[in-house]
PDB file of N, CA and C in Angstrom:
ATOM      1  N   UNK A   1      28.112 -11.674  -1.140  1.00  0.00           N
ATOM      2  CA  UNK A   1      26.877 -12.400  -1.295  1.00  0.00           C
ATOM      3  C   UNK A   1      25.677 -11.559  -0.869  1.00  0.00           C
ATOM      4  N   UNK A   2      25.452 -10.637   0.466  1.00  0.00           N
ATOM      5  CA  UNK A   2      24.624  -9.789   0.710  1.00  0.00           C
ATOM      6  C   UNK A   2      24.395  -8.844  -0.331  1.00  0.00           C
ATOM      7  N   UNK A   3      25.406  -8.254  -1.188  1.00  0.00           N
ATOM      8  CA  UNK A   3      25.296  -7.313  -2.158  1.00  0.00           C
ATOM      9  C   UNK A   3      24.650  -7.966  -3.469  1.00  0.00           C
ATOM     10  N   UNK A   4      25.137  -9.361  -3.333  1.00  0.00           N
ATOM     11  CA  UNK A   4      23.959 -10.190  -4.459  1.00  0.00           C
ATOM     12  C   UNK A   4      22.420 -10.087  -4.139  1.00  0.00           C
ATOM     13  N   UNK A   5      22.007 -10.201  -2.917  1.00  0.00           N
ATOM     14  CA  UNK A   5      20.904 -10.280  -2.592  1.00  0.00           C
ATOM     15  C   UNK A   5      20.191  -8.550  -2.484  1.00  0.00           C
ATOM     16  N   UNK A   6      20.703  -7.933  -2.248  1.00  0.00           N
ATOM     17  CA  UNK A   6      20.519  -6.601  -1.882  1.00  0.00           C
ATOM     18  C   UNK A   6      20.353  -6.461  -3.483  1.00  0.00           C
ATOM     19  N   UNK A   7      21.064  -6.620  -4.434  1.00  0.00           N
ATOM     20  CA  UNK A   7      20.988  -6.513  -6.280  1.00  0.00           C
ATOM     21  C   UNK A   7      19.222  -7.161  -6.357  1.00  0.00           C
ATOM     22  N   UNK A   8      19.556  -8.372  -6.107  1.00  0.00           N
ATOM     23  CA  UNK A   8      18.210  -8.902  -6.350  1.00  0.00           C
ATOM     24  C   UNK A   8      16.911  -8.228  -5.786  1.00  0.00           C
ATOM     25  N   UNK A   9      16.958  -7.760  -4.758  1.00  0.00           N
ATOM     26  CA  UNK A   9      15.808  -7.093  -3.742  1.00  0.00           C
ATOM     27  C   UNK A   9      15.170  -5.650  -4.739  1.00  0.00           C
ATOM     28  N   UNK A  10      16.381  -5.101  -4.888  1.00  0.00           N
ATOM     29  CA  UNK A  10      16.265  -3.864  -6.020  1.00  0.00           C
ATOM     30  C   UNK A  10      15.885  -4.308  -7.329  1.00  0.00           C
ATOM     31  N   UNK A  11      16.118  -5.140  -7.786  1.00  0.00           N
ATOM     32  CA  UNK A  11      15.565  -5.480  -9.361  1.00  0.00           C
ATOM     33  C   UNK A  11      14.219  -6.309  -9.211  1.00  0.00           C
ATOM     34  N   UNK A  12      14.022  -7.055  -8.199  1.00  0.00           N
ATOM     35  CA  UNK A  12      12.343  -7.061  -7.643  1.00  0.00           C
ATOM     36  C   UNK A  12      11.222  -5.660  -7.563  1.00  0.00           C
ATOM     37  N   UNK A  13      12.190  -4.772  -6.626  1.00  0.00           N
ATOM     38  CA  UNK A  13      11.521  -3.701  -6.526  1.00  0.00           C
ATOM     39  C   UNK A  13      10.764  -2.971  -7.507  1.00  0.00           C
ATOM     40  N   UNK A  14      11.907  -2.914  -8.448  1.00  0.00           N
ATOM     41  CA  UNK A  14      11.879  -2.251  -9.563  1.00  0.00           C
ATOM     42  C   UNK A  14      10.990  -2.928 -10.701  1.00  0.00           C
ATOM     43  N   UNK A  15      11.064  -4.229 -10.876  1.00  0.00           N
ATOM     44  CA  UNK A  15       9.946  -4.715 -11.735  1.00  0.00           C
ATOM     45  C   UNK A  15       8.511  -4.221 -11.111  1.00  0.00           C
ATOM     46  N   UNK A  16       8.620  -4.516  -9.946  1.00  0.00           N
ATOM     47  CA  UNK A  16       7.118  -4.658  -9.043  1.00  0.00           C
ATOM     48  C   UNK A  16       6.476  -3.199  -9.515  1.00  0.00           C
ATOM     49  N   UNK A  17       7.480  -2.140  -9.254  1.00  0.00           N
ATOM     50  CA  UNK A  17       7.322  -0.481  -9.587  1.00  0.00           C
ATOM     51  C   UNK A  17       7.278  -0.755 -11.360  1.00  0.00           C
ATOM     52  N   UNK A  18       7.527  -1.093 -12.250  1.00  0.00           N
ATOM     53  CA  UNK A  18       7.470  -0.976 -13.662  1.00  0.00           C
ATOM     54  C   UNK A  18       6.027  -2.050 -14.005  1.00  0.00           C
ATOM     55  N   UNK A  19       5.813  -2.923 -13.270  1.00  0.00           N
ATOM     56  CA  UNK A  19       4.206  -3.483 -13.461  1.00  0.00           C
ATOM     57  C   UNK A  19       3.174  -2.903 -13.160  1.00  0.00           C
ATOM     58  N   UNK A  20       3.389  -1.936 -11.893  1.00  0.00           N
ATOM     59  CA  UNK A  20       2.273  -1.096 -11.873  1.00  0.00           C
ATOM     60  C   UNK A  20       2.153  -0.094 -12.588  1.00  0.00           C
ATOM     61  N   UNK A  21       3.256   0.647 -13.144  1.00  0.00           N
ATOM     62  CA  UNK A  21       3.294   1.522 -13.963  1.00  0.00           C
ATOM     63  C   UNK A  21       2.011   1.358 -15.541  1.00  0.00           C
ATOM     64  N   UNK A  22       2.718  -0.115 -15.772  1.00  0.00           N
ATOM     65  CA  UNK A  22       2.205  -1.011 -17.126  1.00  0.00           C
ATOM     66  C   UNK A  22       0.508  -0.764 -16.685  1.00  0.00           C
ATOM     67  N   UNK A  23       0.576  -0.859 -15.977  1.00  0.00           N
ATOM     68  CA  UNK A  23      -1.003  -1.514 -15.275  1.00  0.00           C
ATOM     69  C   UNK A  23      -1.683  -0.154 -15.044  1.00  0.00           C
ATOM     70  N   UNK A  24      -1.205   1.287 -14.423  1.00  0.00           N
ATOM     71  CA  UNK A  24      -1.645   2.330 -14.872  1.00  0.00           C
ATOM     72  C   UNK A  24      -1.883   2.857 -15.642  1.00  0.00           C
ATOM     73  N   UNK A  25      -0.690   2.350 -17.054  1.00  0.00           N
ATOM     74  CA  UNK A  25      -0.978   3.121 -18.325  1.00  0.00           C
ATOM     75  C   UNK A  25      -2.164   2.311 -19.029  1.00  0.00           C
ATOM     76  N   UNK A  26      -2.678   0.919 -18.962  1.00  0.00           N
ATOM     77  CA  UNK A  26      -3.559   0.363 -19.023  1.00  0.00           C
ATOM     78  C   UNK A  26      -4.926   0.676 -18.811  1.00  0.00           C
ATOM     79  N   UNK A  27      -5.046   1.283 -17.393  1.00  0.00           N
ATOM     80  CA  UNK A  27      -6.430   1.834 -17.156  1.00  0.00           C
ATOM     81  C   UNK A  27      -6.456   3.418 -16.952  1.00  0.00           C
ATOM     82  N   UNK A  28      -5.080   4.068 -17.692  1.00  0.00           N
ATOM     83  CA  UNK A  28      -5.368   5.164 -18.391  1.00  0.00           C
ATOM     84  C   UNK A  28      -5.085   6.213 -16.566  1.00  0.00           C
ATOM     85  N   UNK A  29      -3.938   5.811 -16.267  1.00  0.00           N
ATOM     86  CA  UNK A  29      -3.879   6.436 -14.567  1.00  0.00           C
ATOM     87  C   UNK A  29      -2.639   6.752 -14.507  1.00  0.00           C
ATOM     88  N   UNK A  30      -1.824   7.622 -15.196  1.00  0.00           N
ATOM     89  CA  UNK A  30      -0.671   8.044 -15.617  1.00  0.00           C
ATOM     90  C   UNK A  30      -1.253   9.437 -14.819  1.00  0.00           C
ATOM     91  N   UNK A  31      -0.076   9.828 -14.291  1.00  0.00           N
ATOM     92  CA  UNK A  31       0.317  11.131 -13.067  1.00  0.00           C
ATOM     93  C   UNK A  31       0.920  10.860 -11.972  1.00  0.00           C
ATOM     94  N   UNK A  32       0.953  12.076 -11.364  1.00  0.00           N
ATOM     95  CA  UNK A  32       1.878  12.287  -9.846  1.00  0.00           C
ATOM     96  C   UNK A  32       0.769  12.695  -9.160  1.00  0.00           C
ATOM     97  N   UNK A  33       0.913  12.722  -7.431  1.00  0.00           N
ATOM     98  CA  UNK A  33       0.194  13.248  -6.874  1.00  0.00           C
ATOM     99  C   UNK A  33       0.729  13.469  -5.672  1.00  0.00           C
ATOM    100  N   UNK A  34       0.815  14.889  -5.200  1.00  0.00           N
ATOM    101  CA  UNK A  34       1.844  15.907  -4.173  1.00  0.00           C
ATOM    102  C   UNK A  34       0.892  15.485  -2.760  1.00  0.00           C
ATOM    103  N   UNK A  35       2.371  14.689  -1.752  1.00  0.00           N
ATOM    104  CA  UNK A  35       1.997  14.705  -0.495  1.00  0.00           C
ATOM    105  C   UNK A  35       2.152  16.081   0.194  1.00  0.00           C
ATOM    106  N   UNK A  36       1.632  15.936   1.797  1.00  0.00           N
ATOM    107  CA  UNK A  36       1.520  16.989   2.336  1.00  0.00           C
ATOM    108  C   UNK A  36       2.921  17.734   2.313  1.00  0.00           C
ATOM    109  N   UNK A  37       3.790  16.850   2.793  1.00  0.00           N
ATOM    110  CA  UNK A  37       5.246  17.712   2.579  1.00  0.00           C
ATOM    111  C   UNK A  37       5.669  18.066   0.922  1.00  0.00           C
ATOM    112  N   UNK A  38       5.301  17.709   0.151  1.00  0.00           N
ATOM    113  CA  UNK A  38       5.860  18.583  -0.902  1.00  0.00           C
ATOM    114  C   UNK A  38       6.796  17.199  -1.473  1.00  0.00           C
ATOM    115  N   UNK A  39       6.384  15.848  -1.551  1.00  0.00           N
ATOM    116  CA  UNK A  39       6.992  14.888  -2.237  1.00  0.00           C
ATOM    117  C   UNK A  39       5.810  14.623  -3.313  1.00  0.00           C
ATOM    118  N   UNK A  40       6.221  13.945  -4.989  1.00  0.00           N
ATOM    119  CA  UNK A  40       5.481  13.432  -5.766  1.00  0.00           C
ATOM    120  C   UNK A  40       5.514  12.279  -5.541  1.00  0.00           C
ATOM    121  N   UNK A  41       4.384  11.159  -5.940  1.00  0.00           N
ATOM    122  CA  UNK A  41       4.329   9.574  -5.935  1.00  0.00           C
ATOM    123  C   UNK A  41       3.195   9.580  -7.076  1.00  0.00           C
ATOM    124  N   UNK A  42       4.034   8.595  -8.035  1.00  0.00           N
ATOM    125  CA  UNK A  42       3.118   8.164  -8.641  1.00  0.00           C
ATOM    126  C   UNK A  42       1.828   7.731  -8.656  1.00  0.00           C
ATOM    127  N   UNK A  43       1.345   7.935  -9.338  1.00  0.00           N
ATOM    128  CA  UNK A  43      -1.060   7.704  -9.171  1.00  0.00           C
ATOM    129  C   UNK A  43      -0.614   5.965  -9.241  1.00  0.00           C
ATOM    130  N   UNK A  44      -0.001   5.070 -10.007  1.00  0.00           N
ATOM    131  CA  UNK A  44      -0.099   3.863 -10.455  1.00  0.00           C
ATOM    132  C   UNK A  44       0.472   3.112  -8.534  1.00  0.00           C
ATOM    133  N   UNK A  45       1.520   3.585  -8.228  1.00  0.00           N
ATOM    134  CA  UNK A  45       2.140   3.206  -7.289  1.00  0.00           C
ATOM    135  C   UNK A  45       1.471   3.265  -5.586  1.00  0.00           C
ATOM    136  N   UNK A  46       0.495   4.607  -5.479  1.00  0.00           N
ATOM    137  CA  UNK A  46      -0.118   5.203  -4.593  1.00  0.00           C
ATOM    138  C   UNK A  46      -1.291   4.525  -4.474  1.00  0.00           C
ATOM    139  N   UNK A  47      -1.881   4.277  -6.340  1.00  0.00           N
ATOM    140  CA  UNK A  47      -3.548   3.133  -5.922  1.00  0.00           C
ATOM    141  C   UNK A  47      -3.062   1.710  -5.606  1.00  0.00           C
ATOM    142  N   UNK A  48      -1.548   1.297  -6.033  1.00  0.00           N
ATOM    143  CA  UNK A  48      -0.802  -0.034  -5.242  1.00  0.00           C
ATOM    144  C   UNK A  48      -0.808  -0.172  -3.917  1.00  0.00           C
ATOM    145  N   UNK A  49      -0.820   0.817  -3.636  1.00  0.00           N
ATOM    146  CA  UNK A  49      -0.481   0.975  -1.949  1.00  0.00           C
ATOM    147  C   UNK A  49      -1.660   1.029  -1.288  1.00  0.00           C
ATOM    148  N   UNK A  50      -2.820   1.681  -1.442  1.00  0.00           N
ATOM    149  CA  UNK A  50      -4.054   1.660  -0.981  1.00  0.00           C
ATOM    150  C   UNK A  50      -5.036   0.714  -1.624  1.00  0.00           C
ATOM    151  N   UNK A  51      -4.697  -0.108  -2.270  1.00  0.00           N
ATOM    152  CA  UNK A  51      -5.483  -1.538  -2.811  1.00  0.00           C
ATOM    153  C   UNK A  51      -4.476  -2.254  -1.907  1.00  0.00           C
ATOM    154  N   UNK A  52      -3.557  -2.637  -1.817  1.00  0.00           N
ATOM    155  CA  UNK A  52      -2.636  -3.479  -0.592  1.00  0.00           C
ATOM    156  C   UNK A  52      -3.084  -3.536   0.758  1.00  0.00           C
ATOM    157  N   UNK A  53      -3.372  -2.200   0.921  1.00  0.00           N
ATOM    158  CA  UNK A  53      -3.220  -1.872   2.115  1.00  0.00           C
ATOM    159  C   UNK A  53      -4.977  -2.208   2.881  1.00  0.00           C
ATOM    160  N   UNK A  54      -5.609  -2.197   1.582  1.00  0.00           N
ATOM    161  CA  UNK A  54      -7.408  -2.887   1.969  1.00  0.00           C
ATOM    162  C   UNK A  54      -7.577  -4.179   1.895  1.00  0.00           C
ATOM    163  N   UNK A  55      -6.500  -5.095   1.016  1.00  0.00           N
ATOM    164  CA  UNK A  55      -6.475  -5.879   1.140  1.00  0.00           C
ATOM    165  C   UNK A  55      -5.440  -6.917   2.156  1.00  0.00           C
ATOM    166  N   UNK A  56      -5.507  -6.009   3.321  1.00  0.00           N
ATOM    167  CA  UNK A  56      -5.303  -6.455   4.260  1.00  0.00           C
ATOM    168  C   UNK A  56      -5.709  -7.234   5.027  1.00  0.00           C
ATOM    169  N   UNK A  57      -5.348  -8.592   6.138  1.00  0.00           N
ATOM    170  CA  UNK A  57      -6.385  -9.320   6.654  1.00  0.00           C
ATOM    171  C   UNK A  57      -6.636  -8.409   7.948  1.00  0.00           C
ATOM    172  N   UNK A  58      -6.395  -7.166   8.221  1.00  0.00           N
ATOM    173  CA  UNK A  58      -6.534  -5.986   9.498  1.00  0.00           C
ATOM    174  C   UNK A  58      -7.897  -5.367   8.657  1.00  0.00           C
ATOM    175  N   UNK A  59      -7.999  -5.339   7.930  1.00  0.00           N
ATOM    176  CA  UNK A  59      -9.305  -4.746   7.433  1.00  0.00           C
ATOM    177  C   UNK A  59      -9.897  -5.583   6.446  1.00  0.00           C
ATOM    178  N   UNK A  60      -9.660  -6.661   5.293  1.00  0.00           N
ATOM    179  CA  UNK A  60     -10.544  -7.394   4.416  1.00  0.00           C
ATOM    180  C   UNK A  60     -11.645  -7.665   4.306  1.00  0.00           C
ATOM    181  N   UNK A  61     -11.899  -7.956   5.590  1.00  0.00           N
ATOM    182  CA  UNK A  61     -13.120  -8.617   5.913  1.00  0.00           C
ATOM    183  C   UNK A  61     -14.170  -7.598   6.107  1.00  0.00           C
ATOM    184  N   UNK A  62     -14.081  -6.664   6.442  1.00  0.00           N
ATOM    185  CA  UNK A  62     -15.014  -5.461   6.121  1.00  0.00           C
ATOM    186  C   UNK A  62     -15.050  -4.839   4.862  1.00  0.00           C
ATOM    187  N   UNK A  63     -14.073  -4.554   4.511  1.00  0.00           N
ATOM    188  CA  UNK A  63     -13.772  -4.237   3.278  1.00  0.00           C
ATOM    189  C   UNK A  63     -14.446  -5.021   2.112  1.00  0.00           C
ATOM    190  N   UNK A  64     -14.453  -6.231   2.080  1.00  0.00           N
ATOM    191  CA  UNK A  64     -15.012  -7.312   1.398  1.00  0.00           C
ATOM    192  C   UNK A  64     -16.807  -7.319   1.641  1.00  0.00           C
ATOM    193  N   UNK A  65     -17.373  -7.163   2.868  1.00  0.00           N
ATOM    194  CA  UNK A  65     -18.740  -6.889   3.072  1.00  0.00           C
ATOM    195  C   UNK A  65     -19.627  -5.776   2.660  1.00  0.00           C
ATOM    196  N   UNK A  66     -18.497  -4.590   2.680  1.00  0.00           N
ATOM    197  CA  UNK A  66     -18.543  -3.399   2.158  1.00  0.00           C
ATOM    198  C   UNK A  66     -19.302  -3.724   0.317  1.00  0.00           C
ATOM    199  N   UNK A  67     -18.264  -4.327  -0.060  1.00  0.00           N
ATOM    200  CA  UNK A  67     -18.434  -5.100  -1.420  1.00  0.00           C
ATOM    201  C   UNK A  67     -19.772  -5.651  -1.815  1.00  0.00           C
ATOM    202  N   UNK A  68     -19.034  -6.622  -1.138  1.00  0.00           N
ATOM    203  CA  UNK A  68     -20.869  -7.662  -1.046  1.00  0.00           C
ATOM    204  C   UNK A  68     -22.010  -6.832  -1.365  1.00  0.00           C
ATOM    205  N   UNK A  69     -21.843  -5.910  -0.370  1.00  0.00           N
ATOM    206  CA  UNK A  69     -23.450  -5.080  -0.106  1.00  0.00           C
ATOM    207  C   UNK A  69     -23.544  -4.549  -1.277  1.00  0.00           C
ATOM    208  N   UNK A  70     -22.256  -3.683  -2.059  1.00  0.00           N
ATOM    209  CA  UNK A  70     -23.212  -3.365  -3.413  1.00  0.00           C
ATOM    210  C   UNK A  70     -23.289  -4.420  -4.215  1.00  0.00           C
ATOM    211  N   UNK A  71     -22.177  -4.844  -4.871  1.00  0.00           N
ATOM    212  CA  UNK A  71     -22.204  -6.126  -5.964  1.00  0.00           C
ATOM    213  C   UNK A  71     -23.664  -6.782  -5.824  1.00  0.00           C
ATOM    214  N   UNK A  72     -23.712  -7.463  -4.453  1.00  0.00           N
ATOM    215  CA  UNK A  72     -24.423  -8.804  -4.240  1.00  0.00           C
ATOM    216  C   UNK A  72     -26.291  -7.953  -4.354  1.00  0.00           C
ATOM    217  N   UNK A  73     -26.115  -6.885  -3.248  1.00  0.00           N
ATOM    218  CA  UNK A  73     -27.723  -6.773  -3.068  1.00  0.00           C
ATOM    219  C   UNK A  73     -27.570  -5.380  -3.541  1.00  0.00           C
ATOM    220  N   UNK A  74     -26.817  -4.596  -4.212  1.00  0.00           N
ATOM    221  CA  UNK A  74     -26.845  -3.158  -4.985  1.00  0.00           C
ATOM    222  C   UNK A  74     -27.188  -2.043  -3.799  1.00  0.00           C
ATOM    223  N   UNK A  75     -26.786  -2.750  -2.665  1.00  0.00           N
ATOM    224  CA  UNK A  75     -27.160  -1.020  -1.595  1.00  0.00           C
ATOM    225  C   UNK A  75     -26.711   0.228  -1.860  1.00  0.00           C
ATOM    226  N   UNK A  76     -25.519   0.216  -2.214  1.00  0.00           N
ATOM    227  CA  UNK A  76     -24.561   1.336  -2.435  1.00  0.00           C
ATOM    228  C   UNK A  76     -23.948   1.590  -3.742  1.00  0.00           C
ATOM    229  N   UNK A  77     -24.263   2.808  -4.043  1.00  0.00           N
ATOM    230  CA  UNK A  77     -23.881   3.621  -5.155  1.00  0.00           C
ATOM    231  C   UNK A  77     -21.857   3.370  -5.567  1.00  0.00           C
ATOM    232  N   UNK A  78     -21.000   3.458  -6.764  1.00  0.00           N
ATOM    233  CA  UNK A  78     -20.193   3.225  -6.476  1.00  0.00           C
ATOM    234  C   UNK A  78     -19.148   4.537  -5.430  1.00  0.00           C
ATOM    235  N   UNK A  79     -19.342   5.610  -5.832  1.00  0.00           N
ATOM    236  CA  UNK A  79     -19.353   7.018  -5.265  1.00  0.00           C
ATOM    237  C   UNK A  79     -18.992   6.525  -3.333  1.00  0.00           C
ATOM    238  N   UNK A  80     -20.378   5.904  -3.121  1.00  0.00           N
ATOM    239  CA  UNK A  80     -20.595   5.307  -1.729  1.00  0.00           C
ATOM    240  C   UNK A  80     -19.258   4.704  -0.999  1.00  0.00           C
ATOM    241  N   UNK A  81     -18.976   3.666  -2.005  1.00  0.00           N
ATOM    242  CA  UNK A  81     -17.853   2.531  -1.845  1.00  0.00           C
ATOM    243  C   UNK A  81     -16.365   3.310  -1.388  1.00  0.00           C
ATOM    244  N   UNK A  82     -16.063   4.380  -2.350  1.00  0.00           N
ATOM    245  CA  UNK A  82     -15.015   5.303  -3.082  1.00  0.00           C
ATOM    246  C   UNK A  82     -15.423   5.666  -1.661  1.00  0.00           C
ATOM    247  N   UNK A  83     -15.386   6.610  -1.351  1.00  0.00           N
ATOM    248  CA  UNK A  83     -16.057   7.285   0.572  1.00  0.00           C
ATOM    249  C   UNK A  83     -15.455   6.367   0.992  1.00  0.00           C
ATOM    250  N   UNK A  84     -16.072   5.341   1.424  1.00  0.00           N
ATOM    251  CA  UNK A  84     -16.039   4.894   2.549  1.00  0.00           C
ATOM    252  C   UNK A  84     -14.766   3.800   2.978  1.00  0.00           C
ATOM    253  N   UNK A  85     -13.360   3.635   2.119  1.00  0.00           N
ATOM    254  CA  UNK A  85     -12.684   2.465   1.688  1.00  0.00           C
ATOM    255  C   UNK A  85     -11.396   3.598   3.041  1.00  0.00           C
ATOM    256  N   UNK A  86     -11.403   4.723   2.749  1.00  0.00           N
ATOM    257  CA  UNK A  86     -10.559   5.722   3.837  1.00  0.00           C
ATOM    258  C   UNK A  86     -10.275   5.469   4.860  1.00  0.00           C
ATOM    259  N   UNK A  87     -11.516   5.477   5.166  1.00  0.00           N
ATOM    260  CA  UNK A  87     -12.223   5.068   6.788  1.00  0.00           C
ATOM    261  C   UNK A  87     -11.528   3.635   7.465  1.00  0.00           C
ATOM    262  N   UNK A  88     -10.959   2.550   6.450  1.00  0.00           N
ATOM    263  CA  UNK A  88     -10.764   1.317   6.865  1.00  0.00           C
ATOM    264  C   UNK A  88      -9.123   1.576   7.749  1.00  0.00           C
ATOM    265  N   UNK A  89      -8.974   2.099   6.615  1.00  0.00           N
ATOM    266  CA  UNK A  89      -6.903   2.732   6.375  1.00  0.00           C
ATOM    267  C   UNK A  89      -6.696   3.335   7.674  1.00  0.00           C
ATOM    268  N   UNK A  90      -7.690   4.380   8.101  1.00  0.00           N
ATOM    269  CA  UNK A  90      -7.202   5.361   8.762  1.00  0.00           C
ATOM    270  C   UNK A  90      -7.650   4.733  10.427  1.00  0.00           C
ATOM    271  N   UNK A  91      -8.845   4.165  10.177  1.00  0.00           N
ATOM    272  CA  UNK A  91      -9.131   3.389  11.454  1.00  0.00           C
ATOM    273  C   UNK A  91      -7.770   2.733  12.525  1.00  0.00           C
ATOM    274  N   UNK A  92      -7.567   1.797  11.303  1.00  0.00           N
ATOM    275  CA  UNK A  92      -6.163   0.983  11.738  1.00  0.00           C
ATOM    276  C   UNK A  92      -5.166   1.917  12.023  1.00  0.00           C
ATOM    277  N   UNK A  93      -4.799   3.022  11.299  1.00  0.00           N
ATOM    278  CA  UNK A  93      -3.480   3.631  11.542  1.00  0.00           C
ATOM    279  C   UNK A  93      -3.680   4.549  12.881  1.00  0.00           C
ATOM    280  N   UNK A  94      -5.049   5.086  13.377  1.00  0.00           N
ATOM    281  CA  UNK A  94      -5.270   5.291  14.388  1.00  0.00           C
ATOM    282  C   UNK A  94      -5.061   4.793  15.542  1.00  0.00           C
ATOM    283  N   UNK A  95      -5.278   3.397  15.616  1.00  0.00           N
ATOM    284  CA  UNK A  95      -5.311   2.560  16.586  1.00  0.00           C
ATOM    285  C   UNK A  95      -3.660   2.238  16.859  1.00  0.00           C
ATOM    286  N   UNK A  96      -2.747   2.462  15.905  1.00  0.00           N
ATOM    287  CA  UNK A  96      -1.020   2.689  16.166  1.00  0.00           C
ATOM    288  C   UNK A  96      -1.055   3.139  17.129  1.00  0.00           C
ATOM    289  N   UNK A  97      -0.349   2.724  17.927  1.00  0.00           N
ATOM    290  CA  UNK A  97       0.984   3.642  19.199  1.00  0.00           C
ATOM    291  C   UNK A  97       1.727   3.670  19.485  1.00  0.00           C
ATOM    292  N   UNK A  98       2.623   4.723  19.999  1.00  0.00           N
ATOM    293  CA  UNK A  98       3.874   4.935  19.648  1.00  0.00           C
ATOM    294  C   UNK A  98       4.811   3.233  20.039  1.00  0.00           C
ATOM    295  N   UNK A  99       4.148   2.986  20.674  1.00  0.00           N
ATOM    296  CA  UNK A  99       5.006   1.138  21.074  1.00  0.00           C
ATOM    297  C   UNK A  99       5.093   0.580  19.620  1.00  0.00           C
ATOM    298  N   UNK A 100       3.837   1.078  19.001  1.00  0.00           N
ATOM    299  CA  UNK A 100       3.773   0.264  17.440  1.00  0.00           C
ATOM    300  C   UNK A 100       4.837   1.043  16.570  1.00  0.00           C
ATOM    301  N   UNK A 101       4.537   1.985  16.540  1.00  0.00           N
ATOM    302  CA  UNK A 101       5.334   2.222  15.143  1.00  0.00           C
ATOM    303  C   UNK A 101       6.865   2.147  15.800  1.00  0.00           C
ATOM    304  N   UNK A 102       7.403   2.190  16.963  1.00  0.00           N
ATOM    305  CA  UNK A 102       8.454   1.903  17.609  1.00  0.00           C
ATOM    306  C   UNK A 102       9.343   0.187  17.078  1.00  0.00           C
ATOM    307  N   UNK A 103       8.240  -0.675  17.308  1.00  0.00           N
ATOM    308  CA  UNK A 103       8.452  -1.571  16.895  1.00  0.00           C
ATOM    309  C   UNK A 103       8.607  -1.987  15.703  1.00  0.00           C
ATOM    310  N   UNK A 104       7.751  -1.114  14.409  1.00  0.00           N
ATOM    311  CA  UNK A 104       7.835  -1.374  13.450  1.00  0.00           C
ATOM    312  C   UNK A 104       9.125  -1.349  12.677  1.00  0.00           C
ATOM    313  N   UNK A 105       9.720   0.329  13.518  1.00  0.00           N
ATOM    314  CA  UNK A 105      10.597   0.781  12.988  1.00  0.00           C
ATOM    315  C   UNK A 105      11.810  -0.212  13.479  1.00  0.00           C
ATOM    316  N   UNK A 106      11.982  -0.438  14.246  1.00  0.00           N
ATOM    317  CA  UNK A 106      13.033  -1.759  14.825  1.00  0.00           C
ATOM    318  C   UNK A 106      13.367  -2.736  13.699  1.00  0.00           C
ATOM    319  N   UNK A 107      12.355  -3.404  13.261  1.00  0.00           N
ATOM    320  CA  UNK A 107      11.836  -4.354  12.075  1.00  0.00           C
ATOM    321  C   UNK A 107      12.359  -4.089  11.168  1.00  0.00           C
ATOM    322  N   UNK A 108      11.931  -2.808  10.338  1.00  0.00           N
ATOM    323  CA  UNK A 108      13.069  -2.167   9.596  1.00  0.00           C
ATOM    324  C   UNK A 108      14.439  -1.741   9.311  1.00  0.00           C
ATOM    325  N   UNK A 109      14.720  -1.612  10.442  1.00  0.00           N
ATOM    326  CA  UNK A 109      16.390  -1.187  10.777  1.00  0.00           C
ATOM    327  C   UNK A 109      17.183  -2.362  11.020  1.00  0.00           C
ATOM    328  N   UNK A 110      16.159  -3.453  11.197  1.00  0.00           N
ATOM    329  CA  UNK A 110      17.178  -4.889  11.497  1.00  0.00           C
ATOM    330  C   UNK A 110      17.184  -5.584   9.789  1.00  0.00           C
ATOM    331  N   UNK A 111      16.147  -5.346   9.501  1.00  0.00           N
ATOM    332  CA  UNK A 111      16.123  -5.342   7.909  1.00  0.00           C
ATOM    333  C   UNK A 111      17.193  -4.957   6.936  1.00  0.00           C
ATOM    334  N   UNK A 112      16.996  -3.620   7.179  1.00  0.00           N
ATOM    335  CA  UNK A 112      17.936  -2.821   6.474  1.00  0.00           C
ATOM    336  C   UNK A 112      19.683  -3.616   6.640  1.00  0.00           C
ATOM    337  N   UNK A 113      19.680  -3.450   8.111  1.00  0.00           N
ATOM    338  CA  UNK A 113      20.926  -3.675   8.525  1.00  0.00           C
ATOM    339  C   UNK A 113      21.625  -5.044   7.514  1.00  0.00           C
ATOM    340  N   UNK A 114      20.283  -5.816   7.606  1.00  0.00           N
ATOM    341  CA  UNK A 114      20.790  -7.331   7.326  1.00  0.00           C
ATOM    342  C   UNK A 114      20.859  -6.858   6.035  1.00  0.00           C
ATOM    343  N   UNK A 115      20.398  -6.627   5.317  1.00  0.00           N
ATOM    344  CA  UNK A 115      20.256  -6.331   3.642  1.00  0.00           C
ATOM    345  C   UNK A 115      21.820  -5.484   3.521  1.00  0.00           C
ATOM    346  N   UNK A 116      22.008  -4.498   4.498  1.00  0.00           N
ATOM    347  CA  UNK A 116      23.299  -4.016   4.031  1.00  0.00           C
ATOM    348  C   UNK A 116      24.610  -4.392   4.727  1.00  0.00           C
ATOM    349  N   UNK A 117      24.453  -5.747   5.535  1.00  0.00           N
ATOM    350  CA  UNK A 117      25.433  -6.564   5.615  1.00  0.00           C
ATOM    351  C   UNK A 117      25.838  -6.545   7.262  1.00  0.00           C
ATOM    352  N   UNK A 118      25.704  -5.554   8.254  1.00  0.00           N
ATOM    353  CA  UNK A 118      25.661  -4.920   9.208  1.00  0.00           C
ATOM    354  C   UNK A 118      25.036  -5.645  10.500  1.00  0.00           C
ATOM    355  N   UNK A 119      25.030  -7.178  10.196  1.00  0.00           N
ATOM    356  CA  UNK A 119      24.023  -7.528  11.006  1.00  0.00           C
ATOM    357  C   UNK A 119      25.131  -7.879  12.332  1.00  0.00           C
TER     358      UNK A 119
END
């Protein structure tokens, strides 16, 4: 039954990864793009991850004002926006410590475990 669910988790995955794909070739964002170690990730999958990751409730709300200010009263150029969306990501991941990502990783491994039956 875990291996049913573990099937299902992967064929979620995998749609979720083949919609963004759809959705890249859509706005014309087809490529790879090389992390520091020398791995490729898809452009469609990578702007998934950093649109997720702003639309976070750890950052939204700035992120969203950020917005406002050009949309609503045109302060900022879009160029401006593009800059400054980094700054939200990296803020937060700064503020990690090792207790955090300690914990995170816990989270994961009890995850995993359960997904691969091990619990």
């Amino acid at each position: 039954m875990l291996r049913g669910r573990r099937r299902k988790r992967l064929r979620r995955c995998r749609r979720e990864q083949s919609r963004l794909r759809q959705e890249a070739t859509a706005q014309g964002a087809l490529g790879h793009r090389v992390t520091e170690q020398g791995s490729t990730i898809d452009v469609a999958l990578l702007r998934g991850f950093l649109k997720r990751a702003l639309e976070d409730d750890a950052v939204a709300d700035a992120v969203n004002e950020l917005l406002f200010e050009h949309v609503v009263a045109g302060r900022y150029h879009p160029s401006v926006i593009a800059e400054s969306l980094p700054s939200y990501i990296s803020e937060i991941l700064g503020a990690a410590t090792r207790e955090d990502w300690q914990a995170v990783a816990e989270q994961l491994i009890a995850e995993a475990r359960e997904v691969d039956g091990e619990v």
